[in-house]
C-alpha atoms as a PDB file:
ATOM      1  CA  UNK A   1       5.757 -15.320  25.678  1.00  0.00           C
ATOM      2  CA  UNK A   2       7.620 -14.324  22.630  1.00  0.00           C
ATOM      3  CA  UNK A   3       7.804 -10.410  21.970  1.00  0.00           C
ATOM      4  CA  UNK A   4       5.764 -10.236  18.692  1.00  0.00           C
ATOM      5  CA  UNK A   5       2.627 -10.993  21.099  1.00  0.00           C
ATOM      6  CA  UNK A   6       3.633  -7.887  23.698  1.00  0.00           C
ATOM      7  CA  UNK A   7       4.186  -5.992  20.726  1.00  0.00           C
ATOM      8  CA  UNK A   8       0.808  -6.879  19.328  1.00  0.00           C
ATOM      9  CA  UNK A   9      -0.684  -6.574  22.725  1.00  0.00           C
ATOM     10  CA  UNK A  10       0.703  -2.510  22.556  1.00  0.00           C
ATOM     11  CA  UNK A  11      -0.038  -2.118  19.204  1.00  0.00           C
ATOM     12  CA  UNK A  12      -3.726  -2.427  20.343  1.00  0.00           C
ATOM     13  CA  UNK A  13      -3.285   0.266  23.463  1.00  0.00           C
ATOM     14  CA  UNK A  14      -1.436   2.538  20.429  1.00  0.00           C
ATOM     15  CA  UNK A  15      -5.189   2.309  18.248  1.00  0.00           C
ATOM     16  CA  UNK A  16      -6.443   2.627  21.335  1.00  0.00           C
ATOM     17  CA  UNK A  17      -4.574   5.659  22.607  1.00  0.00           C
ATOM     18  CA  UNK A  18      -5.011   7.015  18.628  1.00  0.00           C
ATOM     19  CA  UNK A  19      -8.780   6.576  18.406  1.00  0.00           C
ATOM     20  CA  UNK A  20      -9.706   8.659  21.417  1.00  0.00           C
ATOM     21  CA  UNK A  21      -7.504  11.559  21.182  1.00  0.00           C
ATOM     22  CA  UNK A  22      -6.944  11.298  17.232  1.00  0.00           C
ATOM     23  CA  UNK A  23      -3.666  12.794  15.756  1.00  0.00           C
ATOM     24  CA  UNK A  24      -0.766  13.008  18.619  1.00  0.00           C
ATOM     25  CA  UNK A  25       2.665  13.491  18.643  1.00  0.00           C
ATOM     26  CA  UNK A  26       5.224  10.145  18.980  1.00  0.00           C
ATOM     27  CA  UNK A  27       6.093  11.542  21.920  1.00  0.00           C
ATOM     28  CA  UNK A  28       2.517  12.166  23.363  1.00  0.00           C
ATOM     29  CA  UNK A  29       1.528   8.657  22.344  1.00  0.00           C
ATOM     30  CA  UNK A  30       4.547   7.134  24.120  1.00  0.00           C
ATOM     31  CA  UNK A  31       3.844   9.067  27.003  1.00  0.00           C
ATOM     32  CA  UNK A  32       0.221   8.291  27.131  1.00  0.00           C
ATOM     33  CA  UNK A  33       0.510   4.306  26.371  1.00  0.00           C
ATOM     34  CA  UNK A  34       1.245   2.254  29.506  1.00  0.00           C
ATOM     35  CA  UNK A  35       4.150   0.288  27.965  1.00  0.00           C
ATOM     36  CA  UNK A  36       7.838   0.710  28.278  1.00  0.00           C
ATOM     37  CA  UNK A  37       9.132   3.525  25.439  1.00  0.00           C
ATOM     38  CA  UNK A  38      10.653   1.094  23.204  1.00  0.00           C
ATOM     39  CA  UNK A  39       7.198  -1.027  22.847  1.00  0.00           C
ATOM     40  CA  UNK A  40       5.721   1.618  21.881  1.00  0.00           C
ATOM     41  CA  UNK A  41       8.145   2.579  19.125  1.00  0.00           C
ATOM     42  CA  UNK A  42       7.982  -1.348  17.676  1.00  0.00           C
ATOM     43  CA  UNK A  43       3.855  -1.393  18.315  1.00  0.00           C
ATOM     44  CA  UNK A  44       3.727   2.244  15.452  1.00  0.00           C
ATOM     45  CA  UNK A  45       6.002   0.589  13.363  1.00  0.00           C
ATOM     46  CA  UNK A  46       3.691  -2.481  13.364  1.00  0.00           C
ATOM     47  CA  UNK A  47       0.734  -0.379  12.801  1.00  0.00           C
ATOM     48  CA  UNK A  48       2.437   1.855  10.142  1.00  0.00           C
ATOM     49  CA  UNK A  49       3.294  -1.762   8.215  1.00  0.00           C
ATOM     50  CA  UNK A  50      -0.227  -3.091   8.182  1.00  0.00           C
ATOM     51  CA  UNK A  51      -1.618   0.180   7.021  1.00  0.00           C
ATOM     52  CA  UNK A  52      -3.292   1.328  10.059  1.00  0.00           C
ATOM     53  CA  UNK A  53      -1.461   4.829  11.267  1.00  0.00           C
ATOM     54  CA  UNK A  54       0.223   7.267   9.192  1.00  0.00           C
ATOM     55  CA  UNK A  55       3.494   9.066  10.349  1.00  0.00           C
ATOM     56  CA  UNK A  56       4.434  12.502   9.186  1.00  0.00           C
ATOM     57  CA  UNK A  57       7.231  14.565  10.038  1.00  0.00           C
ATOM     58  CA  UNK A  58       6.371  18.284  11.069  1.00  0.00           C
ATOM     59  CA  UNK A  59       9.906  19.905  11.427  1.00  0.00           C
ATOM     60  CA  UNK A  60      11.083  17.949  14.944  1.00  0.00           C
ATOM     61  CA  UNK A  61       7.912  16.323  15.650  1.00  0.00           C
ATOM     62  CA  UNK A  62       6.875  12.833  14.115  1.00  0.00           C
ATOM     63  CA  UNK A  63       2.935  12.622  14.173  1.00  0.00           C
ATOM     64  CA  UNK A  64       0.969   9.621  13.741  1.00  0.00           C
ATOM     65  CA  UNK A  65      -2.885   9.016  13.253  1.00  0.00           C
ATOM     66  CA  UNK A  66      -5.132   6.442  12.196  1.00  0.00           C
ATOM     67  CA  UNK A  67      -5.254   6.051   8.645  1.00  0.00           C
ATOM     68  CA  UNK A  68      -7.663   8.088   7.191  1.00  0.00           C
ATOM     69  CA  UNK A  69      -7.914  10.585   9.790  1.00  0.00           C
END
């Protein structure tokens, strides 16, 4: 299976993950997905390039959210 689909497949665990605990660190989301660090990392990038998540940088902590939360 080429690695767009597991990306896409994590990408939907990241909403996921987003939409029941609402705004969360990077860290926290990475920690709380069940998908290997790096997935993770590719899956917000893919969600922050469609429009879905917003990051934000709070001195060392990047925070994402769902887009219009």
């Amino acid at each position: 299976m080429p690695i767009a689909n597991d990306v896409g497949e994590v990408a939907g665990k990241v909403w996921h993950f987003l939409d029941e605990r609402g705004r969360s660190s990077l860290t926290a989301v990475a920690h709380g997905v069940d998908a290997p660090r790096v997935m993770v990392f590719m899956a917000v990038g893919w969600l922050a390039r469609e429009g879905k998540v917003d990051l934000s940088q709070e001195g060392r902590v990047t925070v994402v959210c769902l887009r219009g939360d």
